[in-house]
Protein backbone atom coordinates (compact mmCIF):
# COMPACT_ATOMS: atom_id res chain seq x y z
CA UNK A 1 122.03 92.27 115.50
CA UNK A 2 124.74 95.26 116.42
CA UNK A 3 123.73 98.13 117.87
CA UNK A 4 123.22 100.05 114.53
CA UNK A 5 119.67 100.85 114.54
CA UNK A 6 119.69 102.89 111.51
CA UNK A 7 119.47 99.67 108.82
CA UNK A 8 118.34 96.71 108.62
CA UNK A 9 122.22 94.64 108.93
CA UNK A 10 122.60 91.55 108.45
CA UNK A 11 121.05 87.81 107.85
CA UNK A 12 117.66 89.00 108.97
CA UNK A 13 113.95 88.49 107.59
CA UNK A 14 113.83 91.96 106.59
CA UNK A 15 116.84 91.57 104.48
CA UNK A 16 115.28 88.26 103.14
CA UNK A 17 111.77 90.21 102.53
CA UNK A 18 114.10 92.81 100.79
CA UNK A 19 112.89 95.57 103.54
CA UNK A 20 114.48 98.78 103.34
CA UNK A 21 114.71 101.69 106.18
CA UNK A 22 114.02 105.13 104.88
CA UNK A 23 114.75 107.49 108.12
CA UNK A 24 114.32 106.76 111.99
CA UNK A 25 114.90 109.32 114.56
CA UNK A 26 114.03 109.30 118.33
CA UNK A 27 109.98 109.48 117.72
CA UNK A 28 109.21 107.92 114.54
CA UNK A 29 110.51 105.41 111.29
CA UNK A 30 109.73 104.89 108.16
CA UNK A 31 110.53 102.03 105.71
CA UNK A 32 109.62 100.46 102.39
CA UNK A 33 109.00 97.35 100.56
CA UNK A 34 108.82 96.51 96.56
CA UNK A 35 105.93 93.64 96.34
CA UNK A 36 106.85 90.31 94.44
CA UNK A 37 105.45 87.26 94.38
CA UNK A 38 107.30 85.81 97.33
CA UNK A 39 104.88 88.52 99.50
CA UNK A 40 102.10 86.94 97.96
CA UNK A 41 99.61 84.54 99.93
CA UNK A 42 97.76 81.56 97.58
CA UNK A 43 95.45 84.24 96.45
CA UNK A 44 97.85 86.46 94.93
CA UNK A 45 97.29 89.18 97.79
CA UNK A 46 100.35 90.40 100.02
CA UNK A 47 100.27 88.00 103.06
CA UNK A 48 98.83 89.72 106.17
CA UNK A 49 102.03 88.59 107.86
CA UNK A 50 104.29 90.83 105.58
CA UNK A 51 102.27 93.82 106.87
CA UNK A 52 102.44 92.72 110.36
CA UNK A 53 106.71 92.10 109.97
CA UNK A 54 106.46 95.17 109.03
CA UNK A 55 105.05 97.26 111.42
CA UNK A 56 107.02 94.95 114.30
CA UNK A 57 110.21 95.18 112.60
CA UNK A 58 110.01 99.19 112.54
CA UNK A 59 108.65 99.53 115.45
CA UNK A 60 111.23 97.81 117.20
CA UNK A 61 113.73 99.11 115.35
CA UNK A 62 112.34 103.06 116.88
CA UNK A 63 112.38 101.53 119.97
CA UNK A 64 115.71 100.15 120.57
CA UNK A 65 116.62 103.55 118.77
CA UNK A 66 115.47 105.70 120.97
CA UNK A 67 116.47 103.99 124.55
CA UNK A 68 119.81 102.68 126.41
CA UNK A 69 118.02 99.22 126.59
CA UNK A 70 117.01 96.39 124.66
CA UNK A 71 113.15 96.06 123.84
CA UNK A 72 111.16 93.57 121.93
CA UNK A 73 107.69 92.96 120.98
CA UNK A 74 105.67 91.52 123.22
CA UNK A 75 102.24 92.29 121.63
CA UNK A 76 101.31 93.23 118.15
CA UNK A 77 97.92 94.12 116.90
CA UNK A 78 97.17 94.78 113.07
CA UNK A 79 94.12 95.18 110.90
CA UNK A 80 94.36 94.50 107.31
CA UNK A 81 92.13 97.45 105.59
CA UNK A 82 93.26 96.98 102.15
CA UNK A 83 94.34 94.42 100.17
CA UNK A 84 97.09 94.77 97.39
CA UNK A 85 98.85 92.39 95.28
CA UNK A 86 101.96 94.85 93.79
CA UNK A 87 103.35 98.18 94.00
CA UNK A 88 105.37 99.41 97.02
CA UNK A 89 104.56 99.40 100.41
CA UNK A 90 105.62 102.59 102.74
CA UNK A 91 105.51 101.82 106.56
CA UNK A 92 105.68 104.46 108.66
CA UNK A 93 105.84 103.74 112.56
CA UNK A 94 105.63 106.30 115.47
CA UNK A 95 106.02 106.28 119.18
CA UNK A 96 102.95 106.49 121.48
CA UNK A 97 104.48 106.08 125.06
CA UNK A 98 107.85 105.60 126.63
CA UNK A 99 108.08 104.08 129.44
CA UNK A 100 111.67 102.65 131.54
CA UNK A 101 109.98 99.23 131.07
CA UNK A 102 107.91 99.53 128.21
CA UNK A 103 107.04 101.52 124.88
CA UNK A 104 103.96 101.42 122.55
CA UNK A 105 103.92 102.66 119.06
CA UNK A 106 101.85 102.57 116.18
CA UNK A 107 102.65 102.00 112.54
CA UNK A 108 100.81 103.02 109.44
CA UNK A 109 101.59 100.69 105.81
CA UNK A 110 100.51 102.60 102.86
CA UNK A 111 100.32 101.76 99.09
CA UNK A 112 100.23 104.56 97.24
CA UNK A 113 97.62 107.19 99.25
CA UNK A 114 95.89 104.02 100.61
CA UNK A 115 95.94 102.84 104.56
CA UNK A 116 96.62 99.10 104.09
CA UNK A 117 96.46 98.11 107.52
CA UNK A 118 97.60 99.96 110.90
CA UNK A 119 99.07 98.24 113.95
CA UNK A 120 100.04 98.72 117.46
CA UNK A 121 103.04 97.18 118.91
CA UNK A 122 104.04 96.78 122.25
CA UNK A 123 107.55 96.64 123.30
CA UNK A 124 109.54 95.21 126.53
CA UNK A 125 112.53 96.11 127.96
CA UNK A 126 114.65 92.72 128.60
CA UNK A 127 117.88 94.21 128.95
């Protein structure tokens, strides 16, 4: 990964999911994904880990954005509220608390006007 927080560069899962960034600024991100069938679980419902990549991915992404260190998660919490099977998903992440050490932030994933599933991510600073 290079220091280039504004896109998602590279050989990466979110390039692989076909995860786009819309906008990140020192407070807040916001990203998208077109559903396929590779999102899907056996059921035919996007996999609750594609939500939670997600909401870590941005979230991380705001955090290393925002600092002069390196964070990563360490703790990620999501609830799946609705399920969806197509469509586009719009993640949008913001930050909670800063800390030297530390930063916690919370990301929304919408489809359409509907809260799929909301998660709080916790971020260290290893570097």
């Amino acid at each position: 990964m290079t220091n280039d927080f504004t896109n998602f560069n590279g050989d990466s899962l979110d390039n692989y999911l076909g995860h786009e960034m819309i906008e990140i600024n020192e407070e807040s991100a916001k990203s998208r994904l077109v559903i396929n069938k590779n999102h899907h679980q056996p059921m035919g419902l996007v996999h609750g880990g594609i939500y939670a990549t997600m909401a870590e991915t941005l979230c991380s992404y705001g955090a290393n954005f925002n600092s002069g260190g390196i964070f990563v998660g360490v703790n990620n919490n999501t609830d799946f509220l609705t399920s969806v099977s197509d469509g586009e998903l719009i993640c949008t992440a913001k930050l909670i608390k800063k800390g030297k050490s530390y930063q916690l932030w919370e990301a929304q994933i919408h489809h359409d006007n509907d809260l799929c599933a909301i998660s709080k991510v916790r971020l260290s600073r290893i570097k």
